[in-house]
N, C-alpha and C. Protein backbone atom coordinates (compact mmCIF):
# COMPACT_ATOMS: atom_id res chain seq x y z
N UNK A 1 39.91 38.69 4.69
CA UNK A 1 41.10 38.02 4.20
C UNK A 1 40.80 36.54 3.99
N UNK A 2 41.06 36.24 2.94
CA UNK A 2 41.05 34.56 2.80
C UNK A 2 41.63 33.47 3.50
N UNK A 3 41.01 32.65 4.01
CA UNK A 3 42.35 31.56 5.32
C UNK A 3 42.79 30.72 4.11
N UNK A 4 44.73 31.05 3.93
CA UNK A 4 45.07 30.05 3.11
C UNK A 4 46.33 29.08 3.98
N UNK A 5 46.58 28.59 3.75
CA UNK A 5 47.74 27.76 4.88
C UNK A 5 49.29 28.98 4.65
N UNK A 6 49.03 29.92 3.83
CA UNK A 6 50.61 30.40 3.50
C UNK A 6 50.13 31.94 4.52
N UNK A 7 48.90 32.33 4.50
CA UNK A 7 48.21 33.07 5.92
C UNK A 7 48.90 32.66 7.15
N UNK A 8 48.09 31.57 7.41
CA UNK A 8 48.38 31.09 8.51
C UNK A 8 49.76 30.86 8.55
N UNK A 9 51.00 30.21 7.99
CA UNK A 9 52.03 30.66 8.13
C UNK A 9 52.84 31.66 8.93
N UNK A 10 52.30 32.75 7.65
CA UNK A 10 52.55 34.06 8.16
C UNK A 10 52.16 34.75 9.64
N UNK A 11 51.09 34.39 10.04
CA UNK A 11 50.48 34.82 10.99
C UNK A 11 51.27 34.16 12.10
N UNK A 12 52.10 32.90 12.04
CA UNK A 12 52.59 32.06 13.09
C UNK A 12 53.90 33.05 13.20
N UNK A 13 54.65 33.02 12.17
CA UNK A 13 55.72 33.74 12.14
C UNK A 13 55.61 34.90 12.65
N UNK A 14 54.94 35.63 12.93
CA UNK A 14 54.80 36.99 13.57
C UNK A 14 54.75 36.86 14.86
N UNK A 15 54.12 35.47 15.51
CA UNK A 15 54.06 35.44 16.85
C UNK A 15 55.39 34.80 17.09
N UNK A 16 55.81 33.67 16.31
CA UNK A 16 57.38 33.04 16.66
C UNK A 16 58.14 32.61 15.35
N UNK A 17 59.26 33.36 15.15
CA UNK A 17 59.55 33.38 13.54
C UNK A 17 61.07 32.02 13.55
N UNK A 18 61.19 31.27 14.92
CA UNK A 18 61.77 30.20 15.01
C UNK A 18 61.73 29.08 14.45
N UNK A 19 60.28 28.84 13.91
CA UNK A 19 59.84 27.44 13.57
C UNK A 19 59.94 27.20 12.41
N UNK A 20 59.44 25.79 12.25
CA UNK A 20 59.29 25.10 10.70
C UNK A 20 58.17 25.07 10.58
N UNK A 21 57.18 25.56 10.54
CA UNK A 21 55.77 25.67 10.18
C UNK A 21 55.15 24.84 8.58
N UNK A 22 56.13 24.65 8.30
CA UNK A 22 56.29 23.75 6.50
C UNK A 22 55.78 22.69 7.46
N UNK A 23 56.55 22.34 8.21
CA UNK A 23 57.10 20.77 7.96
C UNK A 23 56.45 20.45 9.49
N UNK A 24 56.83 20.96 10.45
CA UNK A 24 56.75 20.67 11.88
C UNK A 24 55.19 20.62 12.19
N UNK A 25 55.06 19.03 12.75
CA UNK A 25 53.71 18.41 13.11
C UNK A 25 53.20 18.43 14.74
N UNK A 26 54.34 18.97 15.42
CA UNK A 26 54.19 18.71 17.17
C UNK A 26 54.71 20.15 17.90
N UNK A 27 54.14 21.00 17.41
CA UNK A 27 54.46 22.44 17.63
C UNK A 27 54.04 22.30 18.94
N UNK A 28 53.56 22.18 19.79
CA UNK A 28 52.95 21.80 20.64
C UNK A 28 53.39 21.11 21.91
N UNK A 29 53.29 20.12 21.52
CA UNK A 29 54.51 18.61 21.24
C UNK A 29 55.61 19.05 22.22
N UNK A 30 56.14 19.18 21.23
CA UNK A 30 57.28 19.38 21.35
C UNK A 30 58.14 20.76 22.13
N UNK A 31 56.82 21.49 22.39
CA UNK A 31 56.87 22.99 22.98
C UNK A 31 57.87 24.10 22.55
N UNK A 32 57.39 23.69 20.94
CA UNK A 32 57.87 25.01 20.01
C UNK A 32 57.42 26.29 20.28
N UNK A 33 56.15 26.44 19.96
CA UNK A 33 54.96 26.83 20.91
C UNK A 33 54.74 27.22 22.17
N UNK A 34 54.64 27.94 23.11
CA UNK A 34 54.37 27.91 24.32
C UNK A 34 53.01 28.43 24.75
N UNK A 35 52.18 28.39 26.01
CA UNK A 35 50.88 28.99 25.98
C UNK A 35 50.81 30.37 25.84
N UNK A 36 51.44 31.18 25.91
CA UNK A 36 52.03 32.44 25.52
C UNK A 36 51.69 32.87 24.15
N UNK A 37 52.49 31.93 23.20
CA UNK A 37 52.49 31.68 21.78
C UNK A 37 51.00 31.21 21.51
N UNK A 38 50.65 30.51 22.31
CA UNK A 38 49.08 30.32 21.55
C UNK A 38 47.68 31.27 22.20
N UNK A 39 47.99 31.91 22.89
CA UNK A 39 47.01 33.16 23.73
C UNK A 39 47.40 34.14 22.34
N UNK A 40 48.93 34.15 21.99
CA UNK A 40 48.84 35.12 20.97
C UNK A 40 48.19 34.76 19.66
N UNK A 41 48.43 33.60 19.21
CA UNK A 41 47.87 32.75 18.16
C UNK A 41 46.62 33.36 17.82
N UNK A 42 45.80 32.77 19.15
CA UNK A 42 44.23 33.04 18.68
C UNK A 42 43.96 34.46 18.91
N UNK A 43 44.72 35.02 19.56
CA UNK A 43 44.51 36.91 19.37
C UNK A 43 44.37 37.40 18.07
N UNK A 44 45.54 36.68 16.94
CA UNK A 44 45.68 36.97 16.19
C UNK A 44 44.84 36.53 15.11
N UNK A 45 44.25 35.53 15.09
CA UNK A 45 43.14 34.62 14.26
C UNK A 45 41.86 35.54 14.43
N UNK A 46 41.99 35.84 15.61
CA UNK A 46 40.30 36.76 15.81
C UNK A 46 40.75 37.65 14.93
N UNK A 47 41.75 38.20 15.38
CA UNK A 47 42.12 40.04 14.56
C UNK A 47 42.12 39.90 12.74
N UNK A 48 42.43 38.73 12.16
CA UNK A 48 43.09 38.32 10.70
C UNK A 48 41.88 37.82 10.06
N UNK A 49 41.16 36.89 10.27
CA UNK A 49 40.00 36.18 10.31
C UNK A 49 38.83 36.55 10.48
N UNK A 50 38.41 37.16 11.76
CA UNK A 50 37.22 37.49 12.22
C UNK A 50 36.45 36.30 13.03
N UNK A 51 37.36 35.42 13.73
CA UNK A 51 37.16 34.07 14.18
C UNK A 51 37.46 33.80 15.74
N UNK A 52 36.48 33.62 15.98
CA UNK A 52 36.87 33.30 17.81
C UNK A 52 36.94 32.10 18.00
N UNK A 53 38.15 31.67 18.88
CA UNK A 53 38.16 30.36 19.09
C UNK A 53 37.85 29.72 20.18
N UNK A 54 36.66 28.99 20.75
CA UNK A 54 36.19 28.49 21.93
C UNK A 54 36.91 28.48 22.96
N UNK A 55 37.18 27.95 24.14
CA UNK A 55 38.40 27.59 25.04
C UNK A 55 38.24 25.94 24.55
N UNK A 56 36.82 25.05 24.35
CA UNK A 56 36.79 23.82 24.15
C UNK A 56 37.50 23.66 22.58
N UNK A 57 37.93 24.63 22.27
CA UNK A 57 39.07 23.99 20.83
C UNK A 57 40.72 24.88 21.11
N UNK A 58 40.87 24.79 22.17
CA UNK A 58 41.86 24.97 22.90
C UNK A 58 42.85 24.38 23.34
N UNK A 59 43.19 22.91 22.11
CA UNK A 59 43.77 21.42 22.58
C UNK A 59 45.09 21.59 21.91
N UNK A 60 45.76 20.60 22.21
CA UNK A 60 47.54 20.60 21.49
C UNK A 60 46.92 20.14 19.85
N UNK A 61 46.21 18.99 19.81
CA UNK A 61 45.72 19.10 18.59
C UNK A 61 45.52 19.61 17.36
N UNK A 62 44.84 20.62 18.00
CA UNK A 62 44.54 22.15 17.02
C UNK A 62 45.38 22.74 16.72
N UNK A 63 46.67 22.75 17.34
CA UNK A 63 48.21 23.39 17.33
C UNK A 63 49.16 23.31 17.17
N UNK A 64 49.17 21.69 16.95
CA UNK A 64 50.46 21.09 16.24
C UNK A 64 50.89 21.57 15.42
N UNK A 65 49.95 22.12 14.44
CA UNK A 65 50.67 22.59 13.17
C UNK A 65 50.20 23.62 12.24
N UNK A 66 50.72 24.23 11.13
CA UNK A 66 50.12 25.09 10.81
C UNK A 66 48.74 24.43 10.03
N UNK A 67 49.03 23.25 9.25
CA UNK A 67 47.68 22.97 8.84
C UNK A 67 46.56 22.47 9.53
N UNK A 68 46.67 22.45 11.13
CA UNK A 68 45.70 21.39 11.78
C UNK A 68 45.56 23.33 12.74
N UNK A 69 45.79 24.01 12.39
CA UNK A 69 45.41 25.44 12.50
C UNK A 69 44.26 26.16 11.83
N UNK A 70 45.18 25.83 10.99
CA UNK A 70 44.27 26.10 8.88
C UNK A 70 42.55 25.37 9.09
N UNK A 71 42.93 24.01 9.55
CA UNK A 71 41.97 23.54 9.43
C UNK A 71 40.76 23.86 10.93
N UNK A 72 41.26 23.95 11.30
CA UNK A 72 40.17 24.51 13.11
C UNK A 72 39.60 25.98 12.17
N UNK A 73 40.77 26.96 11.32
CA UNK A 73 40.10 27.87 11.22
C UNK A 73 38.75 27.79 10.46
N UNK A 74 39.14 27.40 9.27
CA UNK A 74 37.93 26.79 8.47
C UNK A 74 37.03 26.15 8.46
N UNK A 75 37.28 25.01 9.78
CA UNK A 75 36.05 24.57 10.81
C UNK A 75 35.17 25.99 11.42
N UNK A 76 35.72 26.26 11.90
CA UNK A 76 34.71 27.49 12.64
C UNK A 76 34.09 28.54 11.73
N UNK A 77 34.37 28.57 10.95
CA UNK A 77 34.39 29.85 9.95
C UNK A 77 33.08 28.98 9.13
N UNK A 78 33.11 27.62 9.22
CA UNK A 78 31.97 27.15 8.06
C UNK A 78 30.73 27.04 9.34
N UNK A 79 30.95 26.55 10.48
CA UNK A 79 30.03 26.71 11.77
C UNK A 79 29.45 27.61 11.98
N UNK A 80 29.79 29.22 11.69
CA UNK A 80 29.60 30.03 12.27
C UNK A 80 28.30 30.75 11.12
C-alpha cells in the first residue's frame, strides 16, 4: 500500500474516529491520543505498511499529528 497522508488518516480514524487529524498538531499534546491509541497506532502501521517502529521513535513528536506520522513512516521505510 502506498503511505499517503489521506492513509494515514484513515488508519488514525480506525483507532480513534474523534479527532481532527486535518488540522490537529498536539494529538499527543493535548492527549487526544492516549498510549493505548498509540500501541494501537503502530500495530497498525506494521500491519498497513510493513513498518516497525523502534521504541527510540516512540516520542510525542512523532504523534502529534497525522503528518509528523506520515513523515516517521516514510523515514523508516526509506532507512530500511
Amino acid at each position: 500500500m502506498e503511505v499517503t497522508l489521506e492513509n494515514v488518516i484513515e488508519l488514525l480514524q480506525d483507532v480513534n474516529e474523534d479527532a481532527d487529524y486535518e488540522n490537529c498538531t498536539t494529538l499527543v499534546d493535548d492527549r487526544v491520543l492516549t498510549s493505548f491509541d498509540i500501541l494501537s497506532i503502530i500495530s497498525e502501521i506494521d500491519d498497513a505498511f510493513d513498518v516497525a517502529i523502534p521504541a527510540k521513535d516512540v516520542i510525542p513528536a512523532n504523534f502529534n499529528s497525522a503528518k509528523s506520522i506520515l513523515a516517521l513512516i516514510q523515514r523508516l521505510i526509506e532507512e530500511d
